[in-house]
PDB file of N, CA and C in Angstrom:
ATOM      1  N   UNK A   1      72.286  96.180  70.888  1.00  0.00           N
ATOM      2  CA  UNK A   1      73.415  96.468  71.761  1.00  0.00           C
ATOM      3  C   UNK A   1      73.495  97.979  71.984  1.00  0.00           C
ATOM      4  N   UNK A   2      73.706  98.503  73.046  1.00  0.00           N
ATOM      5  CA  UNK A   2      74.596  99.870  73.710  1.00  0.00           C
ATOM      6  C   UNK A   2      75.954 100.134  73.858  1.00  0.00           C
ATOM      7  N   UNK A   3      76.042 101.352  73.929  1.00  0.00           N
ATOM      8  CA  UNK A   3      77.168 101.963  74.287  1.00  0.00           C
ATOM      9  C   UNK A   3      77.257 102.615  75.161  1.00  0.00           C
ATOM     10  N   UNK A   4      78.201 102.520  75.693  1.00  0.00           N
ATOM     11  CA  UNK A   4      78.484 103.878  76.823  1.00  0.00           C
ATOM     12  C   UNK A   4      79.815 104.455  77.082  1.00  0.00           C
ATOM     13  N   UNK A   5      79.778 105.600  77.072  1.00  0.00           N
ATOM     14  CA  UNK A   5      81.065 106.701  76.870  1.00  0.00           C
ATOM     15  C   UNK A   5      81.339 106.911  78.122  1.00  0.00           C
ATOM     16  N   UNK A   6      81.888 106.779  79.343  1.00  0.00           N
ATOM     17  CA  UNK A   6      82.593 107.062  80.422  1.00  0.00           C
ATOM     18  C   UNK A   6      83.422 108.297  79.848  1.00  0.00           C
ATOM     19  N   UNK A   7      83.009 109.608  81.015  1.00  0.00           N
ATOM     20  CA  UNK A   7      84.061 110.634  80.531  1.00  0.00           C
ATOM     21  C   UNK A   7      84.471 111.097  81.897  1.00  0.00           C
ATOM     22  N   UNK A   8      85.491 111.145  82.185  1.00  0.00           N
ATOM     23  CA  UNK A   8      85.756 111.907  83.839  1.00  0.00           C
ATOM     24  C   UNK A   8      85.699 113.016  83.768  1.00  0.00           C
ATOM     25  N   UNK A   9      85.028 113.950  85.197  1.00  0.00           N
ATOM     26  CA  UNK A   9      84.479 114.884  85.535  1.00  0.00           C
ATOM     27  C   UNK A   9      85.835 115.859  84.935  1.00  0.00           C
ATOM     28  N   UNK A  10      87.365 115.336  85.561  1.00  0.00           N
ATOM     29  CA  UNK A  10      88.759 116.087  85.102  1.00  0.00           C
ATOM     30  C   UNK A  10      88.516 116.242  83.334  1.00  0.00           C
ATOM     31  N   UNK A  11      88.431 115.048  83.126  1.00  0.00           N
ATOM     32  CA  UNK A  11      88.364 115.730  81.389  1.00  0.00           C
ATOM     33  C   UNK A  11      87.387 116.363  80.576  1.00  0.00           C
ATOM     34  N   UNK A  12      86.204 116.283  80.683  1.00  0.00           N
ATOM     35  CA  UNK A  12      85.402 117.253  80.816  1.00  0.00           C
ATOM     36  C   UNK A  12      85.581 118.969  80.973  1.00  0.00           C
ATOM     37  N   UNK A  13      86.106 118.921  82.184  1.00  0.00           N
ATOM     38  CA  UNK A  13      86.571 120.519  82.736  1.00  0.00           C
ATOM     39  C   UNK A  13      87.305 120.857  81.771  1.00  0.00           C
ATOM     40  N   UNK A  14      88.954 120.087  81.477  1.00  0.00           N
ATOM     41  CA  UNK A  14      90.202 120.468  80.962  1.00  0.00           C
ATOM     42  C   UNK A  14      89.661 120.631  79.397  1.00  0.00           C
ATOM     43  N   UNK A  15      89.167 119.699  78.996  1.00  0.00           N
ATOM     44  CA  UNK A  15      88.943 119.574  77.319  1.00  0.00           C
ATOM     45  C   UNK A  15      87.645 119.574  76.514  1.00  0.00           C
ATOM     46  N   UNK A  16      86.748 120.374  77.475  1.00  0.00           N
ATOM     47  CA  UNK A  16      84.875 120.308  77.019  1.00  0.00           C
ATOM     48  C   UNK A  16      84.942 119.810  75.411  1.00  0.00           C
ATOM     49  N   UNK A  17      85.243 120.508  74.327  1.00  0.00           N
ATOM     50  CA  UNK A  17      85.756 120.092  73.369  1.00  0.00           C
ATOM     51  C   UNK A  17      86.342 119.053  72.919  1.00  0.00           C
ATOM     52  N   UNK A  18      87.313 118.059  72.878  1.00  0.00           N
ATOM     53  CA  UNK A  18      87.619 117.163  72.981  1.00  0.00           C
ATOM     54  C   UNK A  18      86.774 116.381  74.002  1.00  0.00           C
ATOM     55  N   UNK A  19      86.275 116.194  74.788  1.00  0.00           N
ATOM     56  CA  UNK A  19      85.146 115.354  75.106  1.00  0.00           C
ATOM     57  C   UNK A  19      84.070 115.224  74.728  1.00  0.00           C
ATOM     58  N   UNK A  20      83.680 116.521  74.223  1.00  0.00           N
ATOM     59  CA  UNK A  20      81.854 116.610  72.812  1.00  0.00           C
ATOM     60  C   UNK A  20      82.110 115.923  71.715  1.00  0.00           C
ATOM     61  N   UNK A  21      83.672 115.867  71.005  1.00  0.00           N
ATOM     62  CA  UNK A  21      84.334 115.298  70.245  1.00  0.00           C
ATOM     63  C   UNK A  21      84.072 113.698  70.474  1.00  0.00           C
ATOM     64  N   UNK A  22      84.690 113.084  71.686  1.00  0.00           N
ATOM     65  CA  UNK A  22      84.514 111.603  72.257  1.00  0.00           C
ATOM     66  C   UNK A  22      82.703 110.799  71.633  1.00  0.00           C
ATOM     67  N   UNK A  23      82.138 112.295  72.249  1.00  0.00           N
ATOM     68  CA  UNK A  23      80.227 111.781  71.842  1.00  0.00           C
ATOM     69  C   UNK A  23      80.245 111.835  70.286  1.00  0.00           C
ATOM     70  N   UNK A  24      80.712 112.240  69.933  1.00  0.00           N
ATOM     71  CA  UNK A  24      80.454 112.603  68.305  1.00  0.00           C
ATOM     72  C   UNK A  24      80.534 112.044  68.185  1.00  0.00           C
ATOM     73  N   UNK A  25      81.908 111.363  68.140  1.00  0.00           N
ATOM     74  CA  UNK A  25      82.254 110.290  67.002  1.00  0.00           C
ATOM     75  C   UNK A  25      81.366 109.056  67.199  1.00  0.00           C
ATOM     76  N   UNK A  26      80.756 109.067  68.123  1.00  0.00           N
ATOM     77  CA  UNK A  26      80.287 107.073  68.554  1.00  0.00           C
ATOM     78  C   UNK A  26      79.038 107.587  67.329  1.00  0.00           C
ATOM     79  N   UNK A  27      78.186 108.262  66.864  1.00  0.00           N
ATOM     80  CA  UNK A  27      77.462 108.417  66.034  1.00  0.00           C
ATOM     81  C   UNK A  27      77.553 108.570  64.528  1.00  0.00           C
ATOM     82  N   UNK A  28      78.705 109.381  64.635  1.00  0.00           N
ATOM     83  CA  UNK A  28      79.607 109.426  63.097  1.00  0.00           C
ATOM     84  C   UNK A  28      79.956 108.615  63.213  1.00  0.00           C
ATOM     85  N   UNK A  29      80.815 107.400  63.408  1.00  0.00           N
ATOM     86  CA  UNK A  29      81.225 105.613  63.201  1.00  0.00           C
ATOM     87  C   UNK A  29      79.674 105.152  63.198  1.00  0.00           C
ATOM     88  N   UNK A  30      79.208 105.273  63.767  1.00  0.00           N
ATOM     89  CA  UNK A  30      77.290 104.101  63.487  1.00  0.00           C
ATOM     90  C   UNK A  30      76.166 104.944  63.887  1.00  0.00           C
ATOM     91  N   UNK A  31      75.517 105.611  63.000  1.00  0.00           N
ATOM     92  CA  UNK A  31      74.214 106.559  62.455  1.00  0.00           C
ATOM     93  C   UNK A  31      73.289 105.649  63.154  1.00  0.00           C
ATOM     94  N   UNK A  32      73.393 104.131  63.370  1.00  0.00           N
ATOM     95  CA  UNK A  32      72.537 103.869  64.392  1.00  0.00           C
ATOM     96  C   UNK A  32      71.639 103.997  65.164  1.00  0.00           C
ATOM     97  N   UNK A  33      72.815 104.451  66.329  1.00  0.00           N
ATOM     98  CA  UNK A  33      72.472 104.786  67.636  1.00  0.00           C
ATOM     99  C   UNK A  33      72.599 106.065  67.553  1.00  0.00           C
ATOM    100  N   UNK A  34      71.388 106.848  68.962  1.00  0.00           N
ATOM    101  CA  UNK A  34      70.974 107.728  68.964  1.00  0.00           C
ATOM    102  C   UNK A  34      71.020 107.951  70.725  1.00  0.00           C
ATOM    103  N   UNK A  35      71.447 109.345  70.846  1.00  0.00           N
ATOM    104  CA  UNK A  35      71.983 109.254  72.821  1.00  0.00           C
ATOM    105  C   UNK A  35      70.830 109.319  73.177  1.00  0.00           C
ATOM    106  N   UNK A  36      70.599 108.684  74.350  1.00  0.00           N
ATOM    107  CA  UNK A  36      69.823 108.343  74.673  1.00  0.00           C
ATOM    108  C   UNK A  36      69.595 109.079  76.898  1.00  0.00           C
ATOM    109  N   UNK A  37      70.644 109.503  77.303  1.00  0.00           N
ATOM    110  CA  UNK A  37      70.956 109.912  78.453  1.00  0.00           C
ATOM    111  C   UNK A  37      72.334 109.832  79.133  1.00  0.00           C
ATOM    112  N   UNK A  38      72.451 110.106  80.132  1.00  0.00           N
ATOM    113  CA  UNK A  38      73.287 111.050  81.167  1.00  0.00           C
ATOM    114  C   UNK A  38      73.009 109.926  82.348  1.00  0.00           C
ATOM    115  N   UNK A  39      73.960 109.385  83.262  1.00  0.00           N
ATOM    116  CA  UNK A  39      74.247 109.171  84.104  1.00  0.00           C
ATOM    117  C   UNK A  39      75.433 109.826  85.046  1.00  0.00           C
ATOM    118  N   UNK A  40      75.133 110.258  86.490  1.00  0.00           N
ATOM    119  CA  UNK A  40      75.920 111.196  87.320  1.00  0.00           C
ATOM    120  C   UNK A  40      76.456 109.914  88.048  1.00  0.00           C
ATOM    121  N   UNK A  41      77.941 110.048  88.224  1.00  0.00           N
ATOM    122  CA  UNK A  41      78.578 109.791  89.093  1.00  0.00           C
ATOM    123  C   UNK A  41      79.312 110.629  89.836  1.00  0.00           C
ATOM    124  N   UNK A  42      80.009 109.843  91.013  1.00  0.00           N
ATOM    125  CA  UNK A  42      80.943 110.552  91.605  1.00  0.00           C
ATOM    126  C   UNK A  42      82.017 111.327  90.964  1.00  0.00           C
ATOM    127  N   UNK A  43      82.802 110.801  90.142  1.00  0.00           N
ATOM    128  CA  UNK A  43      83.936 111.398  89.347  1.00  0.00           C
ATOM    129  C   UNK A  43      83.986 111.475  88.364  1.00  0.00           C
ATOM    130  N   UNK A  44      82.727 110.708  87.261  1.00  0.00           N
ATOM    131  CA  UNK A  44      82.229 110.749  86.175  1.00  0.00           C
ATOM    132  C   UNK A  44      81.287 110.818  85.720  1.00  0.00           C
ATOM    133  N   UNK A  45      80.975 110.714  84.500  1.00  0.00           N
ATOM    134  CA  UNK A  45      79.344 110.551  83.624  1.00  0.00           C
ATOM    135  C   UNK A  45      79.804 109.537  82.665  1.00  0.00           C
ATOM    136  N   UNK A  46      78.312 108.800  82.683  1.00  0.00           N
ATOM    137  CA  UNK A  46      78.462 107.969  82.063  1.00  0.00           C
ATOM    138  C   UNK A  46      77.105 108.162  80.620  1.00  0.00           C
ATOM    139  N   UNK A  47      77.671 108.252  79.593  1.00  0.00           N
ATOM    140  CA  UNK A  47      76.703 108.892  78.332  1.00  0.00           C
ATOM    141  C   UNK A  47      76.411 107.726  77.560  1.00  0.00           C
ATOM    142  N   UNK A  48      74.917 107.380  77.683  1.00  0.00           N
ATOM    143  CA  UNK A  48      74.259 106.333  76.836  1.00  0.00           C
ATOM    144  C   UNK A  48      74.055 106.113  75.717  1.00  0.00           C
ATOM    145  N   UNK A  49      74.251 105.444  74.616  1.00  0.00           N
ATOM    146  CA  UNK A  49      73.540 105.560  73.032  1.00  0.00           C
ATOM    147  C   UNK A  49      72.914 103.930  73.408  1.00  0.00           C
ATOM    148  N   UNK A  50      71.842 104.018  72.637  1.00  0.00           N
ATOM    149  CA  UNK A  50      70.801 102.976  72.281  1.00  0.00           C
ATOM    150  C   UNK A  50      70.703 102.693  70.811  1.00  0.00           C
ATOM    151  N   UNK A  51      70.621 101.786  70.105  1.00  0.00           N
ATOM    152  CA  UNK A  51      70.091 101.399  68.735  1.00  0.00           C
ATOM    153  C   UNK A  51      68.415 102.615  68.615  1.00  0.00           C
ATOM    154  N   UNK A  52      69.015 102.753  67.282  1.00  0.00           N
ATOM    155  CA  UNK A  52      67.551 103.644  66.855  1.00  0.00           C
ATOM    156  C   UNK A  52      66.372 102.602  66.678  1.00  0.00           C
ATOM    157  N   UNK A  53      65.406 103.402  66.768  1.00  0.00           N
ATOM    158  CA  UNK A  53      64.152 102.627  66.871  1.00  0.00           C
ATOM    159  C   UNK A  53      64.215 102.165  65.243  1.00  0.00           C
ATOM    160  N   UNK A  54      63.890 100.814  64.927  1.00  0.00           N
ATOM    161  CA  UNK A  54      64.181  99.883  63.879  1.00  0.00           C
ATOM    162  C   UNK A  54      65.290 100.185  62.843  1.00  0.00           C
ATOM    163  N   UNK A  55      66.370 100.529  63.726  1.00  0.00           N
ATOM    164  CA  UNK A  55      67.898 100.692  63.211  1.00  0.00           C
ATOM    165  C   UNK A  55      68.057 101.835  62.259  1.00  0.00           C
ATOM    166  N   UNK A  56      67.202 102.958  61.808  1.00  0.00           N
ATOM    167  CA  UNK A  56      67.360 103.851  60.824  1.00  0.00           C
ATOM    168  C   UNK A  56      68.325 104.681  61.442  1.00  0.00           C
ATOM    169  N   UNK A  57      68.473 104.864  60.467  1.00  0.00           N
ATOM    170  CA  UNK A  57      69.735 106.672  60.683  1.00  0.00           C
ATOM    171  C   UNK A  57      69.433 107.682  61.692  1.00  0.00           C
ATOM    172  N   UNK A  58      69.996 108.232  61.872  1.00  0.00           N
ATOM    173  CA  UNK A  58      70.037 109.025  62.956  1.00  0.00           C
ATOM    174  C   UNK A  58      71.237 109.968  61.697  1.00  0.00           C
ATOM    175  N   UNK A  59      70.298 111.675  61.881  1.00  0.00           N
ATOM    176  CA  UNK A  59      70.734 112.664  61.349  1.00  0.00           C
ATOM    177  C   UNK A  59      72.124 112.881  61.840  1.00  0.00           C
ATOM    178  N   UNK A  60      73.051 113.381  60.966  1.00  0.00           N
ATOM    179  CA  UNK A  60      74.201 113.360  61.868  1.00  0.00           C
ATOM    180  C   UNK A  60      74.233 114.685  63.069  1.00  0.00           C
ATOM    181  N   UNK A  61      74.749 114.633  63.713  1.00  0.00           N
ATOM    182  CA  UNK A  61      74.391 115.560  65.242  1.00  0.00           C
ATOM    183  C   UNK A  61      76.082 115.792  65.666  1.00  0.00           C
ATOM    184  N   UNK A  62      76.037 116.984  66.108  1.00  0.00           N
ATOM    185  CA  UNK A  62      77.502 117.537  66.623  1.00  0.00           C
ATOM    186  C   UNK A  62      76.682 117.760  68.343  1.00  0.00           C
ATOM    187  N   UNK A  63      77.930 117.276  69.102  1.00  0.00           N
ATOM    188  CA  UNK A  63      77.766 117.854  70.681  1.00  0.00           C
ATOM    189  C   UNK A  63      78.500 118.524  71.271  1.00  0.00           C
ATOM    190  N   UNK A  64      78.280 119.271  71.950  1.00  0.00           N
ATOM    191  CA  UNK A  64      78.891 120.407  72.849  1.00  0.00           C
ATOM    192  C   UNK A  64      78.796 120.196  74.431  1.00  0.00           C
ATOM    193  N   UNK A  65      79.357 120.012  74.797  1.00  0.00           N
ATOM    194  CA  UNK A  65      80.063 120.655  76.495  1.00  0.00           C
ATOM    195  C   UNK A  65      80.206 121.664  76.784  1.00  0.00           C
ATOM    196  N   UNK A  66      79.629 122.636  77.793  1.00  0.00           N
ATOM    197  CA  UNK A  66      79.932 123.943  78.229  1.00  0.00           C
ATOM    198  C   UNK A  66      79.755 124.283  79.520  1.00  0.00           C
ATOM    199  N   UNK A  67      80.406 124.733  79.844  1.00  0.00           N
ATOM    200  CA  UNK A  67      80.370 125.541  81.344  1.00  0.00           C
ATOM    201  C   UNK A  67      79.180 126.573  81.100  1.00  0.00           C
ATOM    202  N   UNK A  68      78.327 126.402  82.181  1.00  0.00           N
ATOM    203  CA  UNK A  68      77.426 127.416  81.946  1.00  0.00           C
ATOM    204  C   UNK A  68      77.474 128.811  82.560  1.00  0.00           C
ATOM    205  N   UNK A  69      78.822 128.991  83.489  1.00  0.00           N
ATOM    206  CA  UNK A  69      79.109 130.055  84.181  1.00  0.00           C
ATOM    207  C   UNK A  69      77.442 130.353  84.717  1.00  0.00           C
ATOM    208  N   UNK A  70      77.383 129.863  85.270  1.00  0.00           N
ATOM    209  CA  UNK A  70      75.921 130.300  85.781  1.00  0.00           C
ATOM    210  C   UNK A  70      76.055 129.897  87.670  1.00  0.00           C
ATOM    211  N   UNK A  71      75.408 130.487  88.383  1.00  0.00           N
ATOM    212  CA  UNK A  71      74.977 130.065  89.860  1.00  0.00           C
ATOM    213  C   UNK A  71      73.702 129.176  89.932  1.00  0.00           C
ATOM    214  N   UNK A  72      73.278 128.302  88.772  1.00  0.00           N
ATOM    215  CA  UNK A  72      72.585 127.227  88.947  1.00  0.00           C
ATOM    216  C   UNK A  72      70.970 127.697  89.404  1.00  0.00           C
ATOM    217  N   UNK A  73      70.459 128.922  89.243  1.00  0.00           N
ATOM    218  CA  UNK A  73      69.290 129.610  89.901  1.00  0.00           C
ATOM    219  C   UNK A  73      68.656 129.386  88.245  1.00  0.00           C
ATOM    220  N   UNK A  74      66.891 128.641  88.702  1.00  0.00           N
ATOM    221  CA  UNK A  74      66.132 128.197  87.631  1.00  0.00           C
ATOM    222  C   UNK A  74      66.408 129.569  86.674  1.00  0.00           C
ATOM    223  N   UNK A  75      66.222 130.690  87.137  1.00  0.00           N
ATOM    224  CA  UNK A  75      65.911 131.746  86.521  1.00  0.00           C
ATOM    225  C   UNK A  75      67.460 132.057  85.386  1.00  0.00           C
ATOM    226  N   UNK A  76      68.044 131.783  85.226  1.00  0.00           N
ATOM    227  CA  UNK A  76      69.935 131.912  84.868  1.00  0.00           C
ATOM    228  C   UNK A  76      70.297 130.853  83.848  1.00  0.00           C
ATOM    229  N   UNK A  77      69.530 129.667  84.269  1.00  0.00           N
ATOM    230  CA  UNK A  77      69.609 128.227  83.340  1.00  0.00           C
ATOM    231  C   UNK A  77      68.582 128.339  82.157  1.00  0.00           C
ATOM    232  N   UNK A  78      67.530 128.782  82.954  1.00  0.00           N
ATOM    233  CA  UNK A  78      66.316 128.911  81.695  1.00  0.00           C
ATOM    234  C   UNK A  78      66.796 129.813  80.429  1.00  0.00           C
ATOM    235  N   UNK A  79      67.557 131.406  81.308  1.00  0.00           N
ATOM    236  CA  UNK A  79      67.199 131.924  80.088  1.00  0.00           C
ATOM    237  C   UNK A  79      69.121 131.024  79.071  1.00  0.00           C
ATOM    238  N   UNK A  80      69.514 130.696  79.808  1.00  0.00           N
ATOM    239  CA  UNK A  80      70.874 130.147  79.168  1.00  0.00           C
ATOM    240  C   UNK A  80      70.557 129.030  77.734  1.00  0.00           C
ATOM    241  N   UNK A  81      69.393 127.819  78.286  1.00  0.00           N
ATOM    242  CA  UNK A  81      68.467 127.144  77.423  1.00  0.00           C
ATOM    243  C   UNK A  81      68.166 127.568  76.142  1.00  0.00           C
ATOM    244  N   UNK A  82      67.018 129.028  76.717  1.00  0.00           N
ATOM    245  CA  UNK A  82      66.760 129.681  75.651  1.00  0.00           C
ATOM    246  C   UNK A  82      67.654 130.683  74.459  1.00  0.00           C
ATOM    247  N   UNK A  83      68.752 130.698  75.158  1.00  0.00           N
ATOM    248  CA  UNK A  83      69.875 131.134  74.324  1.00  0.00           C
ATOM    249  C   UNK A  83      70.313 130.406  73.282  1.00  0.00           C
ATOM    250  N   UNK A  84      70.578 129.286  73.857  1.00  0.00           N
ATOM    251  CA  UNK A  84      71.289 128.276  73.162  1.00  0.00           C
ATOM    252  C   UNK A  84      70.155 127.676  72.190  1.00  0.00           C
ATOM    253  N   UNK A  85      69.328 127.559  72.653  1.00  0.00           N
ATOM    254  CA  UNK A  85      68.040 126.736  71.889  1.00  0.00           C
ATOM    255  C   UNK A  85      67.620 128.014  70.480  1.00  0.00           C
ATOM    256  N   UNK A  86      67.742 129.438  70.416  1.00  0.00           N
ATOM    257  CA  UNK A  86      67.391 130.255  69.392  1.00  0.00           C
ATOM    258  C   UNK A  86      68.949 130.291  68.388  1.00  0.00           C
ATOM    259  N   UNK A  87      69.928 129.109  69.291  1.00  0.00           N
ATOM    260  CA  UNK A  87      71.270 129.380  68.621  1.00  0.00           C
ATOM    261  C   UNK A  87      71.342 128.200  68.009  1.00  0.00           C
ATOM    262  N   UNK A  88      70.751 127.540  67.724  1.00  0.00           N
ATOM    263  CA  UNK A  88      69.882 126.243  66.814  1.00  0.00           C
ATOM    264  C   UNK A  88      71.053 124.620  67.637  1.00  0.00           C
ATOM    265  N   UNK A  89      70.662 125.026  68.953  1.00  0.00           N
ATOM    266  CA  UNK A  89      71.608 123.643  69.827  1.00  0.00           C
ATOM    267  C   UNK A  89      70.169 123.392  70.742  1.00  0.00           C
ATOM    268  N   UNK A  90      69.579 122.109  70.616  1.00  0.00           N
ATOM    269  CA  UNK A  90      68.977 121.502  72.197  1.00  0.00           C
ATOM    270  C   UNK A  90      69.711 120.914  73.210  1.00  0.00           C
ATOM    271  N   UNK A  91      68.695 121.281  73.978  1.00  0.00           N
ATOM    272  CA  UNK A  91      69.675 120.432  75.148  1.00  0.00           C
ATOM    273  C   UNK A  91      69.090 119.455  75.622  1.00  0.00           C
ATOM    274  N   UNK A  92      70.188 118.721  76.394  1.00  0.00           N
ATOM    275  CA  UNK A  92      70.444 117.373  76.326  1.00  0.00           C
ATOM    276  C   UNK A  92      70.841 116.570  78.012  1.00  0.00           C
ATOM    277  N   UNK A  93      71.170 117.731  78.865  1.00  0.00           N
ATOM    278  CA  UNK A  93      71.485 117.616  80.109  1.00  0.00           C
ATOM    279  C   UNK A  93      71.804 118.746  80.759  1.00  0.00           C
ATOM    280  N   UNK A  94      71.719 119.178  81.818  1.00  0.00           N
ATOM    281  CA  UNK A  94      72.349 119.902  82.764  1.00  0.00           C
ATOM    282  C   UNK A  94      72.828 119.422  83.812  1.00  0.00           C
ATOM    283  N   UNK A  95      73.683 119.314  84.109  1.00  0.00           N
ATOM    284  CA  UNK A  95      74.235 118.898  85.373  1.00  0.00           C
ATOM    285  C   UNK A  95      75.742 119.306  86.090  1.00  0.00           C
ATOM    286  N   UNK A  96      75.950 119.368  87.598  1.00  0.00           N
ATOM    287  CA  UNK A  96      77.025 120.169  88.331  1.00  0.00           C
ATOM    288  C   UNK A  96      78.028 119.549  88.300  1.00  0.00           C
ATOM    289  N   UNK A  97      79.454 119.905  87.629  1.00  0.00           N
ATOM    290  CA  UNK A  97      80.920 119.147  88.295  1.00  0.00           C
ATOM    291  C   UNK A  97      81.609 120.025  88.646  1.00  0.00           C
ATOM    292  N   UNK A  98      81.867 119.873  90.456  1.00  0.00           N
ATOM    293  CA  UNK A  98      83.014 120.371  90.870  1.00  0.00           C
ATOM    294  C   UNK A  98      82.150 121.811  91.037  1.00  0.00           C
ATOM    295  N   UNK A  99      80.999 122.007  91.888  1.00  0.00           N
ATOM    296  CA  UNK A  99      80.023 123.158  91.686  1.00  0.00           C
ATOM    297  C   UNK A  99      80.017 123.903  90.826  1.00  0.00           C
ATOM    298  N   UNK A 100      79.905 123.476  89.827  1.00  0.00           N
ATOM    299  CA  UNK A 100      80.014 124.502  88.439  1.00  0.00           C
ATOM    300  C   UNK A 100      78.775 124.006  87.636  1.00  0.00           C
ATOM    301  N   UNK A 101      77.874 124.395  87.001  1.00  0.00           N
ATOM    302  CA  UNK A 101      76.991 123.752  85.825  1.00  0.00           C
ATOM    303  C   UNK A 101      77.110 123.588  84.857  1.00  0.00           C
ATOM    304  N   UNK A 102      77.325 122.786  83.964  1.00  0.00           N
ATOM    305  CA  UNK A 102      77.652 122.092  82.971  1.00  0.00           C
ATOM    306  C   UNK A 102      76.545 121.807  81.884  1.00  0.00           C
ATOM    307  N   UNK A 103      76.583 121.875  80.775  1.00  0.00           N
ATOM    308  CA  UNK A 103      75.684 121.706  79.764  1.00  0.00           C
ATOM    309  C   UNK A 103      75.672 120.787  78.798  1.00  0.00           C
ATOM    310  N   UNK A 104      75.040 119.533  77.889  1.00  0.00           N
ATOM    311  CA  UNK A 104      75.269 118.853  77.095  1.00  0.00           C
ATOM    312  C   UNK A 104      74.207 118.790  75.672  1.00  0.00           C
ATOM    313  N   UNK A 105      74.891 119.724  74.592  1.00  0.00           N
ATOM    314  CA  UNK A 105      73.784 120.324  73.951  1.00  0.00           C
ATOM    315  C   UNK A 105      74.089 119.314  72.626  1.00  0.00           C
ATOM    316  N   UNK A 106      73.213 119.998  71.714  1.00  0.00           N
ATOM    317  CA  UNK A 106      73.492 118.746  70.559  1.00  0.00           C
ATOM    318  C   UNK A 106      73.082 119.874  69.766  1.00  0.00           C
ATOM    319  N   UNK A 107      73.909 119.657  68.296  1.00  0.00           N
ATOM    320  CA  UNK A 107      73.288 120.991  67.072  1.00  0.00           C
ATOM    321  C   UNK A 107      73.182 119.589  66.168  1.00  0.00           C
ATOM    322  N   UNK A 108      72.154 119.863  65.396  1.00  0.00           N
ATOM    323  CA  UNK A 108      71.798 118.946  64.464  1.00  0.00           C
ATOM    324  C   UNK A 108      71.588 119.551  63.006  1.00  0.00           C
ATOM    325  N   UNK A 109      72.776 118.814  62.170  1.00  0.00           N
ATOM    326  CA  UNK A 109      72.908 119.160  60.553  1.00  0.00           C
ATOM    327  C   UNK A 109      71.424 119.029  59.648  1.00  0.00           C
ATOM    328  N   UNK A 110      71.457 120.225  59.327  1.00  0.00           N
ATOM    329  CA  UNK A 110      70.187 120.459  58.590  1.00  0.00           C
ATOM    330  C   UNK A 110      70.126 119.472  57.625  1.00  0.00           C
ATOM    331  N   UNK A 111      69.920 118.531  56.822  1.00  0.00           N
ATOM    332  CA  UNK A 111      69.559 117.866  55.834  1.00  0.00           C
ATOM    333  C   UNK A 111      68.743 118.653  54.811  1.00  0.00           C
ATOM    334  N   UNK A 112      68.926 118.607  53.486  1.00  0.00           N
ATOM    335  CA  UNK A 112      68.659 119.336  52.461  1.00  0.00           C
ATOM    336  C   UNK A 112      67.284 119.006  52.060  1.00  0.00           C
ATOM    337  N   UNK A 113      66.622 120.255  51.969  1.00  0.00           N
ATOM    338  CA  UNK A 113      64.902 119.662  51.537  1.00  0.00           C
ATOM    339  C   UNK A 113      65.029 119.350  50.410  1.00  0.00           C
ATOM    340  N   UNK A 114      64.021 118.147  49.848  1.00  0.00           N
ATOM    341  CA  UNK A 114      63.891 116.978  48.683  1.00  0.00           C
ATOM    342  C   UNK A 114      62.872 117.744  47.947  1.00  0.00           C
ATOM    343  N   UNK A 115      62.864 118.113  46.695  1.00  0.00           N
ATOM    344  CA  UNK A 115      61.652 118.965  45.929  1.00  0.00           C
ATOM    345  C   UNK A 115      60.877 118.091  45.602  1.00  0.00           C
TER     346      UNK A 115
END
């Protein structure tokens, strides 16, 4: 079985935070599932989780929403990526609401090395 998180484009804007919050938790309640993509709508997104491949855990993962204050030019996003990506977050989507660019990153909890 799947899930899917419907978030409107309005709440998103108003509460980036409290909506990265919304993604979190479906993973913190069931280690399961693991996101899987981004669907664009008109007034919303619709955010996928899938069962992990033969049901194992899935590390726990925090997500972020951000305005990328950016003008959407490859050259502005890339190096924004690479910001975020040396700031130990991948990313996970880019996409425009309300002409603005938007980001959907994921930081993932280090797990303790086993001697």
């Amino acid at each position: 079985m799947f899930k899917i998180v419907s978030l409107a484009h309005e709440e998103i804007i108003v509460d980036p935070e409290g909506a990265a919050s919304a993604l979190t938790k479906v993973l913190k309640r069931n280690h399961a599932f693991r996101f899987n993509g981004v669907c664009m709508l008109e007034h919303e997104l619709l955010f996928v989780f899938e069962p992990s491949e033969n049901g194992e855990e899935e590390a726990p993962q925090e997500f972020v929403l951000s305005d990328l204050e950016s003008d959407g030019s490859e050259d502005e996003i890339t190096a924004i990526i690479s910001h975020r990506y040396f700031a130990g977050y991948s990313t996970l989507a880019v996409f425009p609401i309300d002409g603005r660019m938007w980001g959907l990153f994921r930081k993932e909890e280090m797990k303790a090395k086993s001697e």
